[in-house]
C-alpha atoms as a PDB file:
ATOM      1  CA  UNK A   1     105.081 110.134 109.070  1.00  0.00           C
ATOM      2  CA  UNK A   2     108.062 108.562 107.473  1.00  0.00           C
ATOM      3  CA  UNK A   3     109.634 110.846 107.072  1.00  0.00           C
ATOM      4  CA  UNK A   4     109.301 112.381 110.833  1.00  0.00           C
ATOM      5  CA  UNK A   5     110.779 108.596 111.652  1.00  0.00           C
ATOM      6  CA  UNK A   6     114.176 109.552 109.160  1.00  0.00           C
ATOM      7  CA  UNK A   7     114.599 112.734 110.497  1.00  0.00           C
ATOM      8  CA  UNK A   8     114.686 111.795 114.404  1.00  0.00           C
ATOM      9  CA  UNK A   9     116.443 108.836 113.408  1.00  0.00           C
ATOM     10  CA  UNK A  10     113.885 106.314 115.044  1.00  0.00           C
ATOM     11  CA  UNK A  11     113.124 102.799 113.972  1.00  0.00           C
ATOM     12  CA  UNK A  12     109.523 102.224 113.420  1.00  0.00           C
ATOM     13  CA  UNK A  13     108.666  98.436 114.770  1.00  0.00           C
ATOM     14  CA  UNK A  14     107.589  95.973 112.276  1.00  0.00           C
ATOM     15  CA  UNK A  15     103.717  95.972 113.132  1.00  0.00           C
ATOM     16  CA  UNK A  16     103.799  99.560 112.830  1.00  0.00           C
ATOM     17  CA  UNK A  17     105.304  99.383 109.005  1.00  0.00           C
ATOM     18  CA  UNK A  18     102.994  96.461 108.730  1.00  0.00           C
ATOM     19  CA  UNK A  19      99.802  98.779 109.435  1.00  0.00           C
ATOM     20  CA  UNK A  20     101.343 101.838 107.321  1.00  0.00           C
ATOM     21  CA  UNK A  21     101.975  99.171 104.537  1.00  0.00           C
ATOM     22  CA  UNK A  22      97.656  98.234 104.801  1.00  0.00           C
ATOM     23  CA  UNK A  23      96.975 101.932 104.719  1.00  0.00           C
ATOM     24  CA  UNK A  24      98.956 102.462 101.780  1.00  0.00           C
ATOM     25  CA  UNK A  25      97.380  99.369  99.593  1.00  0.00           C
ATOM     26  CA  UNK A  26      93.749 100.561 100.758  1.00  0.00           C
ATOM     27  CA  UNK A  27      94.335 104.233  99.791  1.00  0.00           C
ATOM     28  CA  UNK A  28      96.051 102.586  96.426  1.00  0.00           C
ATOM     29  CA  UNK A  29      99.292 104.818  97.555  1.00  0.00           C
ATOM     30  CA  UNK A  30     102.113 102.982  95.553  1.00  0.00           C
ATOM     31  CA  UNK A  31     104.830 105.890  96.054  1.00  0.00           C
ATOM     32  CA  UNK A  32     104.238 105.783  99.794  1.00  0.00           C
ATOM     33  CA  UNK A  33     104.281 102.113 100.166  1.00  0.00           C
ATOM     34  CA  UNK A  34     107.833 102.295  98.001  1.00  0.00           C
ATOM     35  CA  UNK A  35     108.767 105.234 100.083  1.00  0.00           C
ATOM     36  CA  UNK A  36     107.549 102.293 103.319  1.00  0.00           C
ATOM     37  CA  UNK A  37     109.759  99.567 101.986  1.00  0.00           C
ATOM     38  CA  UNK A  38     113.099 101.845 101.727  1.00  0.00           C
ATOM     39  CA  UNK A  39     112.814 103.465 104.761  1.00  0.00           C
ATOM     40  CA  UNK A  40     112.407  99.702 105.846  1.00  0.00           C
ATOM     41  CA  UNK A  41     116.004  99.181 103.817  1.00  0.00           C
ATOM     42  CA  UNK A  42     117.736 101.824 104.921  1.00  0.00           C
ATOM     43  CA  UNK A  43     117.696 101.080 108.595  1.00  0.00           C
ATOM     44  CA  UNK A  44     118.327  96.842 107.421  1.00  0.00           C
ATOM     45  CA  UNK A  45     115.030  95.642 109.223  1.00  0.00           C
ATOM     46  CA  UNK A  46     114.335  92.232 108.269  1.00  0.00           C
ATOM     47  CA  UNK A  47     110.743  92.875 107.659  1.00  0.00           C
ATOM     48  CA  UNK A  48     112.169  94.441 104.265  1.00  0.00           C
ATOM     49  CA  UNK A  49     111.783  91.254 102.037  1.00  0.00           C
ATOM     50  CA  UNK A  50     108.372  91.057 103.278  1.00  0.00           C
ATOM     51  CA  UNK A  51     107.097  94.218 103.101  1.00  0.00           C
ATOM     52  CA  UNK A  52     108.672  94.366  99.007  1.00  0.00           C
ATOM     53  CA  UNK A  53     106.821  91.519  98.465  1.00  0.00           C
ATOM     54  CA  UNK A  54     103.588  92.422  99.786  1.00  0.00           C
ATOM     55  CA  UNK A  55     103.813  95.313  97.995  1.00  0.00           C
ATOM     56  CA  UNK A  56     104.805  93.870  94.591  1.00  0.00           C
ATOM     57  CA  UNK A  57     101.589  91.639  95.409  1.00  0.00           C
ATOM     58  CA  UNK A  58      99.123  94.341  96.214  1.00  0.00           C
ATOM     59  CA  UNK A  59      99.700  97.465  94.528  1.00  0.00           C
ATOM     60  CA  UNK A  60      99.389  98.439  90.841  1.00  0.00           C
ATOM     61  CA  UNK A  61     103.255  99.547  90.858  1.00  0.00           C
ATOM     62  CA  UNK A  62     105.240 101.682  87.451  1.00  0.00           C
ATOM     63  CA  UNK A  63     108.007  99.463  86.390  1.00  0.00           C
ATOM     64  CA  UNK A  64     110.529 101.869  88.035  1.00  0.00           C
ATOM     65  CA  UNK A  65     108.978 101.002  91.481  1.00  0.00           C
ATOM     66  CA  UNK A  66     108.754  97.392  90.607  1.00  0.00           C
ATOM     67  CA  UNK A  67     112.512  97.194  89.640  1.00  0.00           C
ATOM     68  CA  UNK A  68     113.522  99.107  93.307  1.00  0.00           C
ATOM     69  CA  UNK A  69     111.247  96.892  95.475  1.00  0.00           C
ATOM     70  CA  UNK A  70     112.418  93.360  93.380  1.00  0.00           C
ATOM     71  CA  UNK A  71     116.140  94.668  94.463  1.00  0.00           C
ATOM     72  CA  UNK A  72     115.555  94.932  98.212  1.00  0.00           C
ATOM     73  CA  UNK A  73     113.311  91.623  97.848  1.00  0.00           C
ATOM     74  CA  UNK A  74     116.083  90.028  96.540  1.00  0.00           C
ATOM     75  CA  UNK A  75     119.116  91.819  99.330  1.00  0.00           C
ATOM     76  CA  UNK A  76     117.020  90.979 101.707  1.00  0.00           C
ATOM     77  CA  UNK A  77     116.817  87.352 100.968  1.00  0.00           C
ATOM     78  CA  UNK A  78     119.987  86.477 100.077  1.00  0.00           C
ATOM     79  CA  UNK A  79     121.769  88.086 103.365  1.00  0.00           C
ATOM     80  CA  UNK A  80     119.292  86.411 105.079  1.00  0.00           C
END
């Protein structure tokens, strides 16, 4: 699904990440929820910070993924 969203070039809306985001922490999918928060990112949405956060919160994450979703927590709050 995300990556249908990239390829038309179409910005999900932030309940919609919000609801991918609680699939992705009940199916213990911690690639897809990264994959979630940098899509998030890479179109700027300001639900970003959130979303890394949540994720950093919920999901047993590698240290890799923890690093990339600390970085957008952090962008996102300090252009904010």
């Amino acid at each position: 699904m995300l990556k249908l969203f990239k390829s038309k070039n179409r910005v999900p809306k932030e309940p919609l990440l919000e609801d991918f985001l609680s699939v992705c922490c009940s199916d213990g999918s911690s690639q897809r929820a990264v994959e979630l928060v940098q899509l998030s990112a890479a179109f700027c949405l300001s639900a970003t910070p959130k979303l890394a956060k949540r994720t950093l919160a919920e999901l047993d994450l590698t240290e890799e993924q923890r690093a990339v979703l600390s970085e957008l927590e952090s962008t996102g709050e300090s252009s904010g």
